[in-house]
Protein backbone atom coordinates (compact mmCIF):
# COMPACT_ATOMS: atom_id res chain seq x y z
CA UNK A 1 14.00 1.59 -4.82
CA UNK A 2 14.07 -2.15 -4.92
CA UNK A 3 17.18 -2.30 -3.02
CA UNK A 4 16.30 0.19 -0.40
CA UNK A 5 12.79 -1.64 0.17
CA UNK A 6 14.45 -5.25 0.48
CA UNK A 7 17.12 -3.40 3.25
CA UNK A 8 13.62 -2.67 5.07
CA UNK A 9 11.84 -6.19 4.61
CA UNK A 10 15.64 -7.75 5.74
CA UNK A 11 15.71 -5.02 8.82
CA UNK A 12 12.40 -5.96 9.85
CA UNK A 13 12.80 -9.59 9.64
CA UNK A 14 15.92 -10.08 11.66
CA UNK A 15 14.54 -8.02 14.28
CA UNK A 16 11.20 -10.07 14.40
CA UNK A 17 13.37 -12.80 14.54
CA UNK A 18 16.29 -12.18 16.46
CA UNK A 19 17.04 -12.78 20.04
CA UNK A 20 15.10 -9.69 20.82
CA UNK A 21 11.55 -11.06 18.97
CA UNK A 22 9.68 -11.01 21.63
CA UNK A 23 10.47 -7.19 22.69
CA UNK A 24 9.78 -6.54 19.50
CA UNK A 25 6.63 -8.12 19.14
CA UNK A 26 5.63 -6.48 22.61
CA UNK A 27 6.53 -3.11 21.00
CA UNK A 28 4.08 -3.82 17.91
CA UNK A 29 1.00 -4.88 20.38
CA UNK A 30 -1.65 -2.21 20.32
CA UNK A 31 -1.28 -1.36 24.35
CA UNK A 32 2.51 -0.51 22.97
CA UNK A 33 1.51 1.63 20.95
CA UNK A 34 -1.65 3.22 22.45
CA UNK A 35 1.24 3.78 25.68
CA UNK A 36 3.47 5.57 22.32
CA UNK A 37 0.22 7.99 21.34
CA UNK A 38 -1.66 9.14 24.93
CA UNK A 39 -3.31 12.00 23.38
CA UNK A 40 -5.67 9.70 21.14
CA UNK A 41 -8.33 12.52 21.43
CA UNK A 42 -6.45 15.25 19.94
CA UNK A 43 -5.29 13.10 17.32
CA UNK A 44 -9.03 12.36 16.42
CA UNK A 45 -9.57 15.95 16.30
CA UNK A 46 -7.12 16.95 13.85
CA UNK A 47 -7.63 14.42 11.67
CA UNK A 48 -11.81 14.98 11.97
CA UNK A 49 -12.10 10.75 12.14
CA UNK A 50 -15.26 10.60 13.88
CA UNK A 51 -16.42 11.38 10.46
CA UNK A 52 -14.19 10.25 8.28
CA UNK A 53 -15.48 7.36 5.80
CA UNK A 54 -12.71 5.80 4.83
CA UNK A 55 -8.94 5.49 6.87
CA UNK A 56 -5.57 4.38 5.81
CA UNK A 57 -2.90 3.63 8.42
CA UNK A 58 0.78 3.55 6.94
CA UNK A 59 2.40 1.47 9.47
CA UNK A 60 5.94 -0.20 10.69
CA UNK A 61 4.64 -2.83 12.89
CA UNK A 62 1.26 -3.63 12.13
CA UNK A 63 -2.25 -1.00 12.84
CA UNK A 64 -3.56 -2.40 16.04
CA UNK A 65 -3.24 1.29 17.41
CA UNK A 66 -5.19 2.55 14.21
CA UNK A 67 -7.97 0.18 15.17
CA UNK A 68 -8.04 1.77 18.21
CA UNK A 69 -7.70 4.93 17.32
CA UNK A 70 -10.78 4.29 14.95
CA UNK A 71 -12.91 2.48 17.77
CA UNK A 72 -12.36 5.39 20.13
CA UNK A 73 -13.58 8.20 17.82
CA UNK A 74 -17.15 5.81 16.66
CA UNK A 75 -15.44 6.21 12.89
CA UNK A 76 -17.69 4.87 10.30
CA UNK A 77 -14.59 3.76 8.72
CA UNK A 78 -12.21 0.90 9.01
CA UNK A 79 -8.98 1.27 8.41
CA UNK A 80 -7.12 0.24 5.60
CA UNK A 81 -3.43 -1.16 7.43
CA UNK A 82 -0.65 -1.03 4.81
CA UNK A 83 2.96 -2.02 6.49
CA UNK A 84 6.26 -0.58 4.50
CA UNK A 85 8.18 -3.65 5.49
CA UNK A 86 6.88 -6.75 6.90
CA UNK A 87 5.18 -7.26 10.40
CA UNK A 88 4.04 -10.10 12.45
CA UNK A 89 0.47 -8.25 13.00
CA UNK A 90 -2.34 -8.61 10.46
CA UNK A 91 -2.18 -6.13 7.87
CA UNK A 92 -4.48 -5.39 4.72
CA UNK A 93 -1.02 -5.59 2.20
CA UNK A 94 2.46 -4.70 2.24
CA UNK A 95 3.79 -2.04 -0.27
CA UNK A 96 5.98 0.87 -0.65
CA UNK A 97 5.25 4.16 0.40
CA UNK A 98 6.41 5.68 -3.22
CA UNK A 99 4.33 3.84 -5.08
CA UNK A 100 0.93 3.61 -2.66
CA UNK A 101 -1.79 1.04 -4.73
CA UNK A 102 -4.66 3.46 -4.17
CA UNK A 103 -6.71 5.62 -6.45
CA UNK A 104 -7.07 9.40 -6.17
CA UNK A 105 -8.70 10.46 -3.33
CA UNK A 106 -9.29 7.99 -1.92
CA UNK A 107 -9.51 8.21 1.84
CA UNK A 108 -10.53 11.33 4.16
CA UNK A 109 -7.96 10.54 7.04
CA UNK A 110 -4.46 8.77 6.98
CA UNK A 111 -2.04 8.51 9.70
CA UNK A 112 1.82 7.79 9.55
CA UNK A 113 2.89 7.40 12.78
CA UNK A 114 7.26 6.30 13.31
CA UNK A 115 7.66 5.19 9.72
CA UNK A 116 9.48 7.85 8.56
CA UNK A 117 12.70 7.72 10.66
CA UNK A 118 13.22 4.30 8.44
CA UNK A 119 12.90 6.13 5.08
CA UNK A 120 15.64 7.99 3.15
CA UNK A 121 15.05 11.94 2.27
CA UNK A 122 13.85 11.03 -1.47
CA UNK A 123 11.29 7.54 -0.13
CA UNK A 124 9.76 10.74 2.35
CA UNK A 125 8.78 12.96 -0.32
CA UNK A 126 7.39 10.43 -2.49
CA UNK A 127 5.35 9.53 -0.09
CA UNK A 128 4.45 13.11 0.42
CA UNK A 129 3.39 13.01 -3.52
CA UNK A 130 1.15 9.89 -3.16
CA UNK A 131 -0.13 11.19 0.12
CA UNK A 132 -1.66 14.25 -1.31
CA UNK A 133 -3.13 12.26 -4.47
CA UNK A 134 -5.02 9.90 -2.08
CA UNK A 135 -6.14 12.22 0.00
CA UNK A 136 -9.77 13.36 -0.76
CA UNK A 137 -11.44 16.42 -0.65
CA UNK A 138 -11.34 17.98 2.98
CA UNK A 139 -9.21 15.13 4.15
CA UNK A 140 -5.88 15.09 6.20
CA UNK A 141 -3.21 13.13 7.12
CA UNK A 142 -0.93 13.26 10.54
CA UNK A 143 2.57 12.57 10.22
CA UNK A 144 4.54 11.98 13.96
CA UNK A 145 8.05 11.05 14.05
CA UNK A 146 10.95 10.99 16.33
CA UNK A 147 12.31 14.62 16.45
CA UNK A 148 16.36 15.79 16.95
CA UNK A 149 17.80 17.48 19.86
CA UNK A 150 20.69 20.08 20.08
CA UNK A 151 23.39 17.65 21.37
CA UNK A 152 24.91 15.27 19.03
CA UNK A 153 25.45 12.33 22.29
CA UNK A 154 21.88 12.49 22.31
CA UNK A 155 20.76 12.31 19.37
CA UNK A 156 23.14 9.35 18.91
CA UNK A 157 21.40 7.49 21.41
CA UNK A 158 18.19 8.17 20.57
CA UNK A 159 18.76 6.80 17.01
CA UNK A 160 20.20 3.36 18.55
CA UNK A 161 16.75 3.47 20.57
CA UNK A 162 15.06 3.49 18.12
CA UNK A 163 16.47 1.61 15.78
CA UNK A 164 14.90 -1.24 16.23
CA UNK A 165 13.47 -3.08 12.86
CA UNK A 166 14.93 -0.07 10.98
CA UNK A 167 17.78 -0.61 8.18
CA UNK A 168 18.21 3.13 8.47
CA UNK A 169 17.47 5.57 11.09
CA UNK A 170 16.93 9.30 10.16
CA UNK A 171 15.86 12.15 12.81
CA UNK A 172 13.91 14.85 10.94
CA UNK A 173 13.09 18.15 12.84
CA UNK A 174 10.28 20.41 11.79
CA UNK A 175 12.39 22.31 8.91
CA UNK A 176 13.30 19.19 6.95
CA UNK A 177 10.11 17.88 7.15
CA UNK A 178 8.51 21.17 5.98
CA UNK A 179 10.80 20.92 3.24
CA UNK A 180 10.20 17.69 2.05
CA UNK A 181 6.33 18.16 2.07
CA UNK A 182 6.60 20.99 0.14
CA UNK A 183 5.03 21.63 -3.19
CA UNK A 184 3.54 17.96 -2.96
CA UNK A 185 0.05 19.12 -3.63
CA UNK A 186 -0.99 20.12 -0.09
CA UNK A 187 -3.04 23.43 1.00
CA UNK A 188 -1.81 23.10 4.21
CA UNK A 189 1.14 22.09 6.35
CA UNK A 190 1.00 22.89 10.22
CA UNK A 191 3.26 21.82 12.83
CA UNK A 192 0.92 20.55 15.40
CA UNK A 193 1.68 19.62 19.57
CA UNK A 194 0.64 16.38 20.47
CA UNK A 195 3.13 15.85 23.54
CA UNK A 196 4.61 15.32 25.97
CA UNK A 197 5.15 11.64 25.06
CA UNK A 198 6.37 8.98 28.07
CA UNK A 199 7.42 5.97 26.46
CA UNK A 200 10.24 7.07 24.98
CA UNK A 201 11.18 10.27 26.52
CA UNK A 202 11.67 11.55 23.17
CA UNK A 203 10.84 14.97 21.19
CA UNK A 204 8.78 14.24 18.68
CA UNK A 205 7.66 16.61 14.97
CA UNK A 206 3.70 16.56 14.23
CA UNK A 207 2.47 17.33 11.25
CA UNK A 208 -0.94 17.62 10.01
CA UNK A 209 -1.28 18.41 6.23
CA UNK A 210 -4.70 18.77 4.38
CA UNK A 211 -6.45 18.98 0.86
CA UNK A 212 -8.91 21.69 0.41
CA UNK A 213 -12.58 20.78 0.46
């Protein structure tokens, strides 16, 4: 685990810092990423925020779209920002999704929104596990990733994309995903639709999974 999350931090650095820094930087502003996630709406209404008390955004890049998000459903919560690797945005603390330094149930809505391409198979389902012990009661998390496609030139090219910051890049369709959030703790996994997406013209998998009330 220690190597794989240093191969993140060292990713994420060099492209931060690279001759590309100030793409990338452009990519982490929140009009980015707000530009990433038009359907802002429906995501509030899956994951109920208007009500939700307390927020956690698992980020790769900073949560200036989370704030967002959060201003534009009136939540009475403010989210918590934790980044995986390292980001040049303000975040609450860095950390590892496997090992997530929260207590049980602790917040009613969490989003984790293009992390997961950047995590192996076994860093996904532990994050699955911790996901489900923070959630609370009645709360859900939404899960949106870049998706594969039938041809292999494609998907190619959509991992070199998107590879930016990444150490690894991993393309995860709806069966794998179900797979690896299974028997985590969760009542419910759905595939959801929040598309199309513009920026990039890429399929992407949904998922919503919730704890019981």
């Amino acid at each position: 685990m220690i190597r794989r999350r240093r191969e993140a931090i060292n990713a994420r650095e060099r492209w931060l810092a690279g001759p590309q820094a100030a793409f990338a930087r452009a990519l982490d502003s929140p009009a980015a990423r707000a530009a990433l996630f038009p359907r802002a709406p429906r995501m509030i209404e899956l994951l109920q925020l208007d009500t939700a008390r307390t927020y956690l955004d698992v980020s790769l890049g900073g949560g200036g779209f989370a704030e967002l998000l959060a201003s534009a459903a009136g939540s009475p919560a403010t989210p918590v920002v934790m980044d995986v690797s390292a980001s040049d945005d303000a975040v609450d603390l860095v950390g590892w999704p496997e090992r997530l330094p929260f207590r049980d149930a602790s917040f009613d809505a969490i989003t984790v929104l293009h992390v997961l391409r950047a995590l192996d198979d076994d860093a996904v389902h532990g994050l699955a596990e911790e996901l489900s012990r923070i959630l609370a009661p009645g709360g859900a998390g939404l899960l949106v990733e870049f998706a594969p496609v039938r041809s292999g030139l494609l998907n190619d090219l959509h991992r070199r994309v998107v590879s930016g910051g990444c150490a690894e890049v991993d393309l995860r369709g709806w069966g794998r995903m179900a797979a690896l959030l299974t028997e985590c703790g969760f009542e419910a996994i759905d595939l959801v639709e929040l598309g199309p997406f513009a920026l990039p013209p890429i399929p992407r998998v949904c998922v919503l999974v919730r704890r019981n009330p």
